[in-house]
N, C-alpha and C. Protein backbone atom coordinates (compact mmCIF):
# COMPACT_ATOMS: atom_id res chain seq x y z
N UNK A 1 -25.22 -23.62 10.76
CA UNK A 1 -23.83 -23.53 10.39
C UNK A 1 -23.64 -23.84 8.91
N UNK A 2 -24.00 -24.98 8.34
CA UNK A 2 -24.08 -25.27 6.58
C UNK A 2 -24.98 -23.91 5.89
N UNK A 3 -25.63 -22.96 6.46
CA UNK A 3 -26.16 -22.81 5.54
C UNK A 3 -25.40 -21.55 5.61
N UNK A 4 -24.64 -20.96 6.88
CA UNK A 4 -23.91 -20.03 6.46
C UNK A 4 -22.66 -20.08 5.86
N UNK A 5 -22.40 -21.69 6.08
CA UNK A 5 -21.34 -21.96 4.93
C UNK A 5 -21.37 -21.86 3.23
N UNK A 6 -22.68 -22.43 3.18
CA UNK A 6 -23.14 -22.20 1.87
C UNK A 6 -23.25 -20.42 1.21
N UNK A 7 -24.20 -19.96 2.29
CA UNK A 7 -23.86 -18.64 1.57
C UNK A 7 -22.38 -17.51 1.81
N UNK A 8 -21.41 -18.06 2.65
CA UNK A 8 -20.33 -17.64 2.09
C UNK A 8 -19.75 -18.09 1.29
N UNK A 9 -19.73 -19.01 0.58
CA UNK A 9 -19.23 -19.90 -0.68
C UNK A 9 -19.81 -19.07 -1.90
N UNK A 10 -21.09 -19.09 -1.43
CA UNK A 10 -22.16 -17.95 -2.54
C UNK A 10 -21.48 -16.77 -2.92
N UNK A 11 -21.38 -16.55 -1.64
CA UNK A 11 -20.77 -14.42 -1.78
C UNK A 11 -19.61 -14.43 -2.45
N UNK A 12 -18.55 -15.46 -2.03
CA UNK A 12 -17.16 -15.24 -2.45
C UNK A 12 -17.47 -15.48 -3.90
N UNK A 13 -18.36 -16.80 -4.55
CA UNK A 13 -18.10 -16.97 -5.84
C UNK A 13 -18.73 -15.98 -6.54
N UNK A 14 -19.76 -15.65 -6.16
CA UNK A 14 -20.61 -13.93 -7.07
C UNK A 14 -19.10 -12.92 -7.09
N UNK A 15 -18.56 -13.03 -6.34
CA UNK A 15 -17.39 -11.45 -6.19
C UNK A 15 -16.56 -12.35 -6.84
N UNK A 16 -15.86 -13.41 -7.29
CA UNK A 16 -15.21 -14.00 -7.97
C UNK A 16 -15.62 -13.60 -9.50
N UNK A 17 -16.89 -13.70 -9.68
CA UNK A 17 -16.94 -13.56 -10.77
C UNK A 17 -17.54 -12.51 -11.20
N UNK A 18 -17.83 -11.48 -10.78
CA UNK A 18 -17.91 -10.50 -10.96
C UNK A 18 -16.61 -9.86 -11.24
N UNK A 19 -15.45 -9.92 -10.24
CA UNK A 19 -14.31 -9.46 -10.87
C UNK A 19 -13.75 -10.25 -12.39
N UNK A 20 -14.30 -11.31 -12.49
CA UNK A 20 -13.85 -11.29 -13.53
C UNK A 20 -14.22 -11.26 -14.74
N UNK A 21 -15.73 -10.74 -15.23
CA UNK A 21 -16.54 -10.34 -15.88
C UNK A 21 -16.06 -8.85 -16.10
N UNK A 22 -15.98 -8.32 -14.58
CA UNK A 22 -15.05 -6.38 -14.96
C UNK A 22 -13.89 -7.07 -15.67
N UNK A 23 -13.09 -7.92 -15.72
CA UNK A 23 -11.41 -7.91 -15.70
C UNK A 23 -11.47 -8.37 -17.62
N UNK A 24 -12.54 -8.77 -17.71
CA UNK A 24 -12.74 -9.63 -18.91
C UNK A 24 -13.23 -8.28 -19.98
N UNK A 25 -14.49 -7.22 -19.41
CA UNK A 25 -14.84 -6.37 -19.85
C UNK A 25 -13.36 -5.40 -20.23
N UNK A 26 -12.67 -5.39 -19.26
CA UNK A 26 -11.92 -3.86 -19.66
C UNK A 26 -11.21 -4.35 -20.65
N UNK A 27 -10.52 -5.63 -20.47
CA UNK A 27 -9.41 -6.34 -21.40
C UNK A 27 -10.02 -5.98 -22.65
N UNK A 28 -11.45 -5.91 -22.82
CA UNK A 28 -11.98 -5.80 -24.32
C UNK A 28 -12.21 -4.27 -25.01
N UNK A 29 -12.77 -3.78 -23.69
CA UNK A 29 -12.42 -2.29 -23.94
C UNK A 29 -10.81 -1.76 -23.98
N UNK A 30 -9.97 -2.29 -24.15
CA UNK A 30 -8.74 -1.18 -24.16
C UNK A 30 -7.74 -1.77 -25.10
N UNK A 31 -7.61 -1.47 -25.85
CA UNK A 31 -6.79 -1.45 -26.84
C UNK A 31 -5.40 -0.97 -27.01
N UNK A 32 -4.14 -1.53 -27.74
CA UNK A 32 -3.24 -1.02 -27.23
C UNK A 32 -2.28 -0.79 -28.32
N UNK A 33 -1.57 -0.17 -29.10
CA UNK A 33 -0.35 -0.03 -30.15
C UNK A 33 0.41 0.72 -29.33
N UNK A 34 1.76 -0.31 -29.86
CA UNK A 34 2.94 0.09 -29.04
C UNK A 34 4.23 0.01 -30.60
N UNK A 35 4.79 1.83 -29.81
CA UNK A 35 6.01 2.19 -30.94
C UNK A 35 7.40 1.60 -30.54
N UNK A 36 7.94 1.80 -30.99
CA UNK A 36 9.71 1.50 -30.86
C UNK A 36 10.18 2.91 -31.68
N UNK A 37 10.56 3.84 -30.98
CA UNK A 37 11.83 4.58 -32.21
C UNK A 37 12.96 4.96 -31.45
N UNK A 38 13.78 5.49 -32.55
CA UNK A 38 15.34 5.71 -32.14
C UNK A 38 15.16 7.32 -31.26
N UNK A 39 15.88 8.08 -30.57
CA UNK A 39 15.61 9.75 -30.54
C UNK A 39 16.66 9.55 -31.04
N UNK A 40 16.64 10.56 -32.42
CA UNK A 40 17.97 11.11 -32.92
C UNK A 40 17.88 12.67 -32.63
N UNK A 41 18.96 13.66 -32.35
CA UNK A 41 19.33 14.68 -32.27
C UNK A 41 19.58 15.47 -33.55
N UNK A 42 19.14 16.50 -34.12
CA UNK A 42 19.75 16.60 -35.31
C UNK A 42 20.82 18.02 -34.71
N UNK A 43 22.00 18.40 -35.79
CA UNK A 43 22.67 19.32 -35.48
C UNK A 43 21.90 20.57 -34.50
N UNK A 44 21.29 20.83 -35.05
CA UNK A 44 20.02 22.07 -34.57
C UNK A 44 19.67 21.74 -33.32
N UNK A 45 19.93 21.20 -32.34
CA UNK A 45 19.21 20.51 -31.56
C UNK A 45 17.98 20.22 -31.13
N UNK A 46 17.18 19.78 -32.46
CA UNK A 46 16.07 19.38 -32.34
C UNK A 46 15.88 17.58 -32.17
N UNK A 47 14.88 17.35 -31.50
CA UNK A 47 15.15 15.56 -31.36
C UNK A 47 13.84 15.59 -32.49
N UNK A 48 14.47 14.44 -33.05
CA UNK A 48 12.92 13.48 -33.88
C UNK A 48 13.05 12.19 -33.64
N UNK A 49 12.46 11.41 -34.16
CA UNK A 49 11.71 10.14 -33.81
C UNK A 49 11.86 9.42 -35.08
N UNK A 50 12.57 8.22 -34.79
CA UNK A 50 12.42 7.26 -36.35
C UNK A 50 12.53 5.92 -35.81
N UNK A 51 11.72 5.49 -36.86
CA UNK A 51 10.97 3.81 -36.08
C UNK A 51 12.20 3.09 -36.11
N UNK A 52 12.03 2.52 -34.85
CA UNK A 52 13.53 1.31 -34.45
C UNK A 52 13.45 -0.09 -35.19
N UNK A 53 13.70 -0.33 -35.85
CA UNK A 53 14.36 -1.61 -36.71
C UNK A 53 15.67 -2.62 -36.38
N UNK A 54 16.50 -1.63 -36.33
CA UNK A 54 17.65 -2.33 -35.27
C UNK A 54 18.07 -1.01 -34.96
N UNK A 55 18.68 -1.11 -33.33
CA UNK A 55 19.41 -0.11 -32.69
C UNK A 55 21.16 -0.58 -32.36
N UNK A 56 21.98 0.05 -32.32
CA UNK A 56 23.15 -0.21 -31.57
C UNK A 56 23.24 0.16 -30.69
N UNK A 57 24.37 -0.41 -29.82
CA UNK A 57 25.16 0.07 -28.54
C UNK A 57 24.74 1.36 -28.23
N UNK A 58 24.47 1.75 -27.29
CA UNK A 58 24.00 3.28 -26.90
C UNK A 58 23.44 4.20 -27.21
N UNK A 59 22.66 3.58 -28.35
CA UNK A 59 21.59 4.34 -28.63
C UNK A 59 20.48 4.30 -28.05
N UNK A 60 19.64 6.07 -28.19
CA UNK A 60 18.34 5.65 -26.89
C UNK A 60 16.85 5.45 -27.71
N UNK A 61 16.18 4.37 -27.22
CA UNK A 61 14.93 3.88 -27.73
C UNK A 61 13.81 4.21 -27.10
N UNK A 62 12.80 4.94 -27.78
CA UNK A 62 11.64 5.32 -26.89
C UNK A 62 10.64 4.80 -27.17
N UNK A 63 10.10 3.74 -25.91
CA UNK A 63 8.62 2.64 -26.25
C UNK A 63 7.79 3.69 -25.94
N UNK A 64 6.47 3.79 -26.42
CA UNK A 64 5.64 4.22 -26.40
C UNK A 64 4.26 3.81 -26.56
N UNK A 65 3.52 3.46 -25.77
CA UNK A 65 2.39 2.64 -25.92
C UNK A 65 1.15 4.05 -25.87
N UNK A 66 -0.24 3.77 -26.93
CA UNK A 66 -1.35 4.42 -27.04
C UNK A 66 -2.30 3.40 -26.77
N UNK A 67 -2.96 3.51 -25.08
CA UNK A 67 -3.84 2.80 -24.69
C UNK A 67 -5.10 3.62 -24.99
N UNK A 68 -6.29 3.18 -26.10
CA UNK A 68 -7.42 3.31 -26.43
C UNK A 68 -8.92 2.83 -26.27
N UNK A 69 -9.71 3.60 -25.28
CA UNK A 69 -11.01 3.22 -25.26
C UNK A 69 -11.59 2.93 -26.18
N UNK A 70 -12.00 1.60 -26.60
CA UNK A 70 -13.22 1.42 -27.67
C UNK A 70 -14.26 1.33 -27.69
N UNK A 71 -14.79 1.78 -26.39
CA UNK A 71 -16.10 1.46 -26.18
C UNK A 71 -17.01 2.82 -25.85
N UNK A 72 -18.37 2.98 -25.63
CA UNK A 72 -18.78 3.74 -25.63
C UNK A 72 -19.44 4.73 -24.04
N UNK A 73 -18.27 4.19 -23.13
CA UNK A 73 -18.48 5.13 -22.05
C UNK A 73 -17.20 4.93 -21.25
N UNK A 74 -16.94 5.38 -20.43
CA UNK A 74 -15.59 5.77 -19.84
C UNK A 74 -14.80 4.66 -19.23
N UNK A 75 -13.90 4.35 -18.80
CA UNK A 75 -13.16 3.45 -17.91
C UNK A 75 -12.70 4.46 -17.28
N UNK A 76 -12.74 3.59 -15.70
CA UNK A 76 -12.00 4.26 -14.67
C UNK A 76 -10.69 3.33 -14.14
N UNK A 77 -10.02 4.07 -13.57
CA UNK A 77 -8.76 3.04 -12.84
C UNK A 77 -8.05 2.19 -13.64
N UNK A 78 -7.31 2.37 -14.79
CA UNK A 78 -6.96 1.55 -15.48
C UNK A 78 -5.14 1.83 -15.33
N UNK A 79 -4.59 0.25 -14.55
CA UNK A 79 -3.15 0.38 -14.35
C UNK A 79 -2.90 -0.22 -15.94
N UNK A 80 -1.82 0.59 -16.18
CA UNK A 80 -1.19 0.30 -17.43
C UNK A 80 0.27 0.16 -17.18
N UNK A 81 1.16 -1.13 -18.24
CA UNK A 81 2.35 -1.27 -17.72
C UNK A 81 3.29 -1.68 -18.98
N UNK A 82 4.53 -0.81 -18.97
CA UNK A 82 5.56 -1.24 -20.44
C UNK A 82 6.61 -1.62 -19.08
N UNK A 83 6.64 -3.25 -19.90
CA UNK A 83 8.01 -3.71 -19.46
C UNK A 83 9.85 -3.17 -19.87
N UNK A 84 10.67 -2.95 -19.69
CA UNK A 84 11.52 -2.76 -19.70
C UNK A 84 12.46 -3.78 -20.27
N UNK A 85 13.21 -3.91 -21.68
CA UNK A 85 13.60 -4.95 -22.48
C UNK A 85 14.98 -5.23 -21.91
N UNK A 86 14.89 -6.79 -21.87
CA UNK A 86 16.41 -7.23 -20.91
C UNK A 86 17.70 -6.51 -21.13
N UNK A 87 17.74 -6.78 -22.72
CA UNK A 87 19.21 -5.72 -23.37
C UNK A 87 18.78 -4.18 -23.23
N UNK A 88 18.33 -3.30 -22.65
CA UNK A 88 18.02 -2.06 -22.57
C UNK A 88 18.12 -1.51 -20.35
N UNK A 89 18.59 -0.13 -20.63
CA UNK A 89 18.83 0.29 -19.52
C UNK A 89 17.76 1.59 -19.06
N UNK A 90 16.96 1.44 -18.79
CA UNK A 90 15.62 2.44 -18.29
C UNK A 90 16.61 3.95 -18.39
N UNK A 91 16.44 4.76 -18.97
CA UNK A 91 17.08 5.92 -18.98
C UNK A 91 16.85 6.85 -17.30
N UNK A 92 15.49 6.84 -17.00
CA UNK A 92 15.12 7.33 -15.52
C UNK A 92 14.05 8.37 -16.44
N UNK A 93 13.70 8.01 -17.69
CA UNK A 93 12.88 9.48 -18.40
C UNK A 93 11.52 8.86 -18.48
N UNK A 94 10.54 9.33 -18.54
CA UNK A 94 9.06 8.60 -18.83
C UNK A 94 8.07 9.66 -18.38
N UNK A 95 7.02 9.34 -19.58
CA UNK A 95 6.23 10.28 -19.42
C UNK A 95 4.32 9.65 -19.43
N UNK A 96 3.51 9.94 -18.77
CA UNK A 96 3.80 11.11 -18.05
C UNK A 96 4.78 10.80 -16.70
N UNK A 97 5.30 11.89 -16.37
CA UNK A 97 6.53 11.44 -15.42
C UNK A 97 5.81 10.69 -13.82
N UNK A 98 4.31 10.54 -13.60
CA UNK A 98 3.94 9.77 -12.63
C UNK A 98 3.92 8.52 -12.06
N UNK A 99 5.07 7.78 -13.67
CA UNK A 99 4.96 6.49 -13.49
C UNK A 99 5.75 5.86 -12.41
N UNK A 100 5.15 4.72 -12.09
CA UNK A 100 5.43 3.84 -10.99
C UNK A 100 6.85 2.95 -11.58
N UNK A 101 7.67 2.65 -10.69
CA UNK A 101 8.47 1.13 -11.38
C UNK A 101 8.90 -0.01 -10.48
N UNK A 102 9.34 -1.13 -11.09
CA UNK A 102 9.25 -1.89 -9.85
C UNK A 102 11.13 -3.14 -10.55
N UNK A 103 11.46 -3.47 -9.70
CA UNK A 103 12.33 -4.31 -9.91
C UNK A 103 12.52 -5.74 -9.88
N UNK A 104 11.20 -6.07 -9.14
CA UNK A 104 10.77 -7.79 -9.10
C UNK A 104 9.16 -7.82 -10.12
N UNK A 105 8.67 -7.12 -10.82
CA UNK A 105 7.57 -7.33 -11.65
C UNK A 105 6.55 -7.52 -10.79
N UNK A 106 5.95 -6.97 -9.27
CA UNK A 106 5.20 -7.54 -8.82
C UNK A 106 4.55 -5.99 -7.93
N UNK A 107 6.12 -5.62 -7.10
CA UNK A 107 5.76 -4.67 -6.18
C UNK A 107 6.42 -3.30 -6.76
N UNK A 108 5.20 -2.08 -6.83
CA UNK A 108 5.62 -0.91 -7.65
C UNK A 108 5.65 -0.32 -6.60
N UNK A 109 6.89 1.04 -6.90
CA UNK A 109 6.49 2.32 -6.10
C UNK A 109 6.72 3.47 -7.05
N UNK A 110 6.70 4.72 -6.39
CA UNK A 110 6.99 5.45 -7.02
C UNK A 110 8.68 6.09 -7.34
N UNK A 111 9.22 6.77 -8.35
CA UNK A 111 10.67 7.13 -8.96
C UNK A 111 10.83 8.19 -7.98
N UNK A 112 12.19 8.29 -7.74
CA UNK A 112 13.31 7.08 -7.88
C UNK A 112 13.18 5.77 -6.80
N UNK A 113 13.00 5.07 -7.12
CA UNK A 113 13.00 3.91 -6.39
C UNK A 113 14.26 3.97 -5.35
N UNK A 114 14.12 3.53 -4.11
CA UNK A 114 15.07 3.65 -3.05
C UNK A 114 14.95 2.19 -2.51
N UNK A 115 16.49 2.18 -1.53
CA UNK A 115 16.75 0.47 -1.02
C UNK A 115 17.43 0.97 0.14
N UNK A 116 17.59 0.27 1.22
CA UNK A 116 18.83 0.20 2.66
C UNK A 116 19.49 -0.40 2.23
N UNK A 117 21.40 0.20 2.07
CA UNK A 117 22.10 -0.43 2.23
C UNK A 117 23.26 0.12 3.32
N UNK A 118 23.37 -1.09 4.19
CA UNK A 118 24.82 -0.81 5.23
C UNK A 118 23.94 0.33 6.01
N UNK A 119 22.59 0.59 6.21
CA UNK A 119 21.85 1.21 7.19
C UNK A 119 21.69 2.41 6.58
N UNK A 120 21.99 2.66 5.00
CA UNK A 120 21.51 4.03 4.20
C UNK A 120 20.64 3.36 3.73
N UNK A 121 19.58 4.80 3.25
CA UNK A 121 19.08 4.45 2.01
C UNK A 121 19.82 5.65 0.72
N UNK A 122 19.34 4.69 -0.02
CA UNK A 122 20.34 4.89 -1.38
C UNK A 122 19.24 4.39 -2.73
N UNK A 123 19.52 5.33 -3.53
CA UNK A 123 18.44 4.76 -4.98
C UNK A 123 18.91 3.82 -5.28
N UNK A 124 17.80 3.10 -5.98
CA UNK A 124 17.99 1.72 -6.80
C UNK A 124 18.26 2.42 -7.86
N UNK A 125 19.76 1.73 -8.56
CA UNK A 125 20.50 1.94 -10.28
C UNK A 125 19.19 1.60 -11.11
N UNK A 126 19.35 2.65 -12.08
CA UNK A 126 18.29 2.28 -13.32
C UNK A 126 18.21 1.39 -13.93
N UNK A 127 18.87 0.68 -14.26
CA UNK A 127 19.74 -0.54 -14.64
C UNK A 127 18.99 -1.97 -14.10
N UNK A 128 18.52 -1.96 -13.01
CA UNK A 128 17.84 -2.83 -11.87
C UNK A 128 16.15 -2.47 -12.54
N UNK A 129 15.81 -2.09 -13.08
CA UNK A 129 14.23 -1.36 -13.44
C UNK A 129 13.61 -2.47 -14.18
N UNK A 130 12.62 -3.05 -13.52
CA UNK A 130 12.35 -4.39 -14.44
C UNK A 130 11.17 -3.65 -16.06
N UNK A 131 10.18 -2.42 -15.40
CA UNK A 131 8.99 -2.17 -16.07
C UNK A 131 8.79 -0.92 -15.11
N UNK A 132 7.58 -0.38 -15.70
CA UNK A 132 6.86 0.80 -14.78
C UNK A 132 5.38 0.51 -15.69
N UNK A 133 4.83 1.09 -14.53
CA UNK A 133 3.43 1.37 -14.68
C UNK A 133 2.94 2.95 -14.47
N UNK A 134 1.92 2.75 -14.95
CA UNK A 134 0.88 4.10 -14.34
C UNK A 134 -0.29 3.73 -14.58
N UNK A 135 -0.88 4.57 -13.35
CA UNK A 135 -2.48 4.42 -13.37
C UNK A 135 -3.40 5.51 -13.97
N UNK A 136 -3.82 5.30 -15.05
CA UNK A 136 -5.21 6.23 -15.75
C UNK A 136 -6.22 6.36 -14.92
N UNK A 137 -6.74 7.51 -14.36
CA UNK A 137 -7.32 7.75 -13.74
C UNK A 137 -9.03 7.64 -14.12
N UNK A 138 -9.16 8.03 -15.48
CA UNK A 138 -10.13 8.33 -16.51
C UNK A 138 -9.75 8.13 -17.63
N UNK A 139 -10.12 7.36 -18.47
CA UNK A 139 -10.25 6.95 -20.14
C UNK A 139 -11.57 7.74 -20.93
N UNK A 140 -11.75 8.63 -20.71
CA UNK A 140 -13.20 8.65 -21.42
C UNK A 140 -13.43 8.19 -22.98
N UNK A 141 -14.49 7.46 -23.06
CA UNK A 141 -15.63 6.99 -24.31
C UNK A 141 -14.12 7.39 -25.69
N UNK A 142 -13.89 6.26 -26.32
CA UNK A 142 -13.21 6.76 -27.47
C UNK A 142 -12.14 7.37 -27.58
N UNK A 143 -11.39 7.79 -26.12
CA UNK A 143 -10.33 8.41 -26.30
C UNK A 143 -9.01 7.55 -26.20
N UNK A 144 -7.87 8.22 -26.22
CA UNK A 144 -6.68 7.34 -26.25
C UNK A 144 -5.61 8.10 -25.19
N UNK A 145 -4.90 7.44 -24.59
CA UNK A 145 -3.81 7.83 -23.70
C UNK A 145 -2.44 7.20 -24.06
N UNK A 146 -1.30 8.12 -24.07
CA UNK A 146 0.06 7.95 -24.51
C UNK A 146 0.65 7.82 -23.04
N UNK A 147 1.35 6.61 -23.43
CA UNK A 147 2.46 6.40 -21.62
C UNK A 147 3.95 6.30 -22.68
N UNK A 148 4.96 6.64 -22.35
CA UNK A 148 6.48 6.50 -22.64
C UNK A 148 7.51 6.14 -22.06
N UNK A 149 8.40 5.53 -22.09
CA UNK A 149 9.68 5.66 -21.22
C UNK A 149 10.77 5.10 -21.87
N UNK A 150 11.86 5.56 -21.83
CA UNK A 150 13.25 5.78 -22.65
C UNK A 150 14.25 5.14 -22.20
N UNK A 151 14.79 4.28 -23.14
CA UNK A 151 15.92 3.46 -22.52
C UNK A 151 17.10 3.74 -23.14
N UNK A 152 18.30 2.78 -23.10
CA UNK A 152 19.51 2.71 -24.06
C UNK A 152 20.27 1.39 -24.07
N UNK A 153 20.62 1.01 -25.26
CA UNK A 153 20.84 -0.13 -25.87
C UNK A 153 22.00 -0.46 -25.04
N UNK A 154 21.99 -2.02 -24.36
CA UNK A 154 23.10 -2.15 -23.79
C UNK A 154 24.14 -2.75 -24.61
């Protein structure tokens, strides 16, 4: 009986730390710059992009994070996640549009997020959007991946 206690103590702590040798590895492989800009519209209706410094009231801000492999062979499975800023209202826009979101920071699903109320279900207000995620399926060696999502100044 001790000694199969011992080697489950064994197993769990090898897989203990093994996950966290992967968890420690990727953190080092992935790299991350994250934008802030305004979308302005110009007459023409073309949108451009100018770095956010300060925004006002209802204007819409697009975070944009470029998660980058630095290392020299691929990552797989990599969840990536932009929080959603307290004074800002998740527009419902994000790209690529597969992202996940969640309203307690813990449990994600997929958009539009839905709730029961009074025995409907009914979407959760954008407004309620704590963050979203998405999962990279593949990073390959050196490359970089763009995630987005668009809010407006409350």
């Amino acid at each position: 009986m001790k000694s199969f206690q011992f080697l489950r103590h064994a197993l769990i702590a090898t897989t203990v730390s093994a996950c966290l040798i992967n968890i420690s590895y990727a953190a080092d492989a992935l790299k991350m710059q994250l934008q802030a800009n305004k979308i302005v519209k110009t007459a023409d209706g073309k949108v451009s992009y100018i770095a956010a410094s300060n925004a006002q009231k209802g204007e819409t801000i697009q975070y944009r994070a470029t998660y980058t492999n630095v290392i020299d062979q691929s990552i797989n499975d990599v969840a990536v996640t932009l929080p959603i800023p307290t004074n800002m209202v998740f527009t419902g826009e994000a790209k690529p549009n597969s992202a996940q979101a969640t309203i307690d920071g813990r449990n994600y699903a997929d958009m539009p997020l839905m709730r029961k109320v009074d025995g409907k279900i009914v979407k959760v207000p954008l407004s309620e959007y704590k963050a979203l995620r998405w999962n990279i399926k593949l990073l390959p060696a050196n490359k970089s991946a763009d995630v987005s999502l668009n809010t407006t100044v409350n």
